[in-house]
Structures are given as C-alpha cells and as structure tokens.
Protein backbone atom coordinates (compact mmCIF):
# COMPACT_ATOMS: atom_id res chain seq x y z
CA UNK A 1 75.02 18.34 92.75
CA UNK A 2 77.28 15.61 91.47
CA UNK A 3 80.50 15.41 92.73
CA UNK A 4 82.88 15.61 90.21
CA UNK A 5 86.79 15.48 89.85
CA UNK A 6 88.62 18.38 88.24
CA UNK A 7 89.90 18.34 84.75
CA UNK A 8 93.70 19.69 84.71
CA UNK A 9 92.37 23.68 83.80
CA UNK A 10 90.13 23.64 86.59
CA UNK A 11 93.09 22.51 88.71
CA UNK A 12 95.76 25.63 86.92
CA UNK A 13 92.70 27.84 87.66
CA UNK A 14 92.23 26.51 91.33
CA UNK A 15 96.46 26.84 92.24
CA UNK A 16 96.25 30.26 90.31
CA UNK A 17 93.39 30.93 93.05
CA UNK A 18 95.83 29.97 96.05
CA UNK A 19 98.68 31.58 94.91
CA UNK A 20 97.17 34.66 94.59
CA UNK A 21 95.98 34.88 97.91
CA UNK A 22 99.20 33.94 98.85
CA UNK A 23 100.29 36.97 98.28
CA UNK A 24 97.87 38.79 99.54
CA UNK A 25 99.46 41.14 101.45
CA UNK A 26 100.95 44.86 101.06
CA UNK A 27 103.51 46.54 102.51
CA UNK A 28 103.16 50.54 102.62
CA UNK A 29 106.18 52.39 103.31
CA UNK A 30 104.70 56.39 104.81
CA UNK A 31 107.12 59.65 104.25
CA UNK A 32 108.59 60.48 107.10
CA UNK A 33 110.14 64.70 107.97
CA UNK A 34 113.06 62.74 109.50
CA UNK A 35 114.75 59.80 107.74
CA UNK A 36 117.29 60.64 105.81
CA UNK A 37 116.66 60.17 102.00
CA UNK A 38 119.91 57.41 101.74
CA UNK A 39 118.75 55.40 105.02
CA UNK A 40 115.83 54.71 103.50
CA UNK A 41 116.88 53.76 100.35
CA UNK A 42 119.57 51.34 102.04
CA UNK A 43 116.72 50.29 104.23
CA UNK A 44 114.55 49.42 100.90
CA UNK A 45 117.32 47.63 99.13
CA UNK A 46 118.30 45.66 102.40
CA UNK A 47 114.63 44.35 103.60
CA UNK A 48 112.85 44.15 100.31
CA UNK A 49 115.50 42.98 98.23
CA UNK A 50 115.34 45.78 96.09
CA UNK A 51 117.60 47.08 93.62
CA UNK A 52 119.17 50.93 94.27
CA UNK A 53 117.05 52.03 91.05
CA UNK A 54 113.93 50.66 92.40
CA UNK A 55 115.12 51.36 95.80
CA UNK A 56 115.14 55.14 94.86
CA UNK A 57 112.09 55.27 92.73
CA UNK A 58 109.72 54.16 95.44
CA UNK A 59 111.34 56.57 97.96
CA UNK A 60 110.84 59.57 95.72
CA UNK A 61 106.99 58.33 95.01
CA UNK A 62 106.68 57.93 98.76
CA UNK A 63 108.08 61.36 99.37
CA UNK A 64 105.86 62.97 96.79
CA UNK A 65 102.62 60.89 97.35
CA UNK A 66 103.22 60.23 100.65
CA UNK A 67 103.54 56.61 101.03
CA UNK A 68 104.19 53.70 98.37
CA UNK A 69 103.29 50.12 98.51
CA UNK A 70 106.76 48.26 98.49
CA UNK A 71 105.47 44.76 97.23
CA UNK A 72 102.68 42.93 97.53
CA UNK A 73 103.73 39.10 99.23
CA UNK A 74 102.87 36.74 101.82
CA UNK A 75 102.08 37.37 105.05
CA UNK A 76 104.64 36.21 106.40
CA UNK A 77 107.34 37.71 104.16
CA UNK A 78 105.14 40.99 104.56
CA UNK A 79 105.56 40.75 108.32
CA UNK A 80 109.78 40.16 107.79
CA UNK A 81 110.03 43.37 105.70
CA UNK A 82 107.76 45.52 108.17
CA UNK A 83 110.23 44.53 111.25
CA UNK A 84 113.23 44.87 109.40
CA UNK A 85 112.27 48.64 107.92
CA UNK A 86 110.99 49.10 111.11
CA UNK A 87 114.32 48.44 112.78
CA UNK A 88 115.68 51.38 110.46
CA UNK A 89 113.10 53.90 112.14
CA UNK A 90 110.92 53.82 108.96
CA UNK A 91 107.07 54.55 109.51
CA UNK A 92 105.49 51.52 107.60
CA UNK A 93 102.83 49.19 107.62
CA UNK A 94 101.23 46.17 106.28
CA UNK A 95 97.76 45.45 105.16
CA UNK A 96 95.52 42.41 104.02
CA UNK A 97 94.31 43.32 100.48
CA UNK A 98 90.59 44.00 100.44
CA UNK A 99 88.97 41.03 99.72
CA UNK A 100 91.55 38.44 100.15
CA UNK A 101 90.63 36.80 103.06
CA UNK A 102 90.37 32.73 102.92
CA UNK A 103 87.79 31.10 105.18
C-alpha cells in the first residue's frame, strides 16, 4: 500500500478520532442510605462544575436508578472529580468506556 498524505477531512476525521477518546472516561456517582441529599448536591456542583439544577437532577436520577454517570471526560479530569466527591464521603467510581482503549 502506497503511502499517502491526508487530505484536510481525513485529518478533521482523524482529531475527531483523538478527541473522542479523550474523553473516554465516565464518572458514576452510586446512591448512598447515608449522604445527605444537599451534601451531595454541593458535592456535584463543587467537583463537577455543575450547576444546582443539574446538580439536583442527577442526584434524584441517582437516588431513583441507583447511580448516574456525572460526565463523561478525560482521564485525568475523571480521576480529579472521583477524589474530590470522594473526599465528601460519596460512593463513586470511574470507568474506561468499553471500547475506548488506544494501543
């Protein structure tokens, strides 16, 4: 096979590729019996940036569903949320997305 350069939309469609993976990685806040409803709310709005609105609506989802997948980012921005909800006693994890591993 020739070796070829890339025209500019094979390039967009390449640095699409990257970013995506990027941000390949969730964090999952669980329901908990024992935080308190407004701690984890602050906690949202505080480590994820979050608005009180959105703040609220994934703490209700979490409480009725069980958990809720606060964003989907880099690892490392995955792993700053995770120690910082973690510091407010909140059960949460994070997770590579299936099939987003780079070799």
């Amino acid at each position: 096979m020739k070796n070829q350069a890339n025209t500019p939309g094979q390039i967009k469609i390449i640095q699409a590729v990257a970013k995506a993976f990027q941000k390949s990685w969730h964090v999952i806040l669980w329901d908990d019996d024992e935080s308190e409803f407004d701690l984890v709310i602050q906690a949202l709005m505080k480590a994820a940036n979050l608005s009180h609105a959105d703040a609220l609506a994934m703490t209700l989802h979490a409480q009725e569903f069980g958990n809720v997948v606060v964003c989907a980012t880099t690892r490392e921005r995955a792993e700053a949320i995770f120690s910082e909800l973690r510091k407010s006693g909140l059960i949460v994890l994070i997770r590579q997305i299936a099939g987003s591993s780079v070799k």
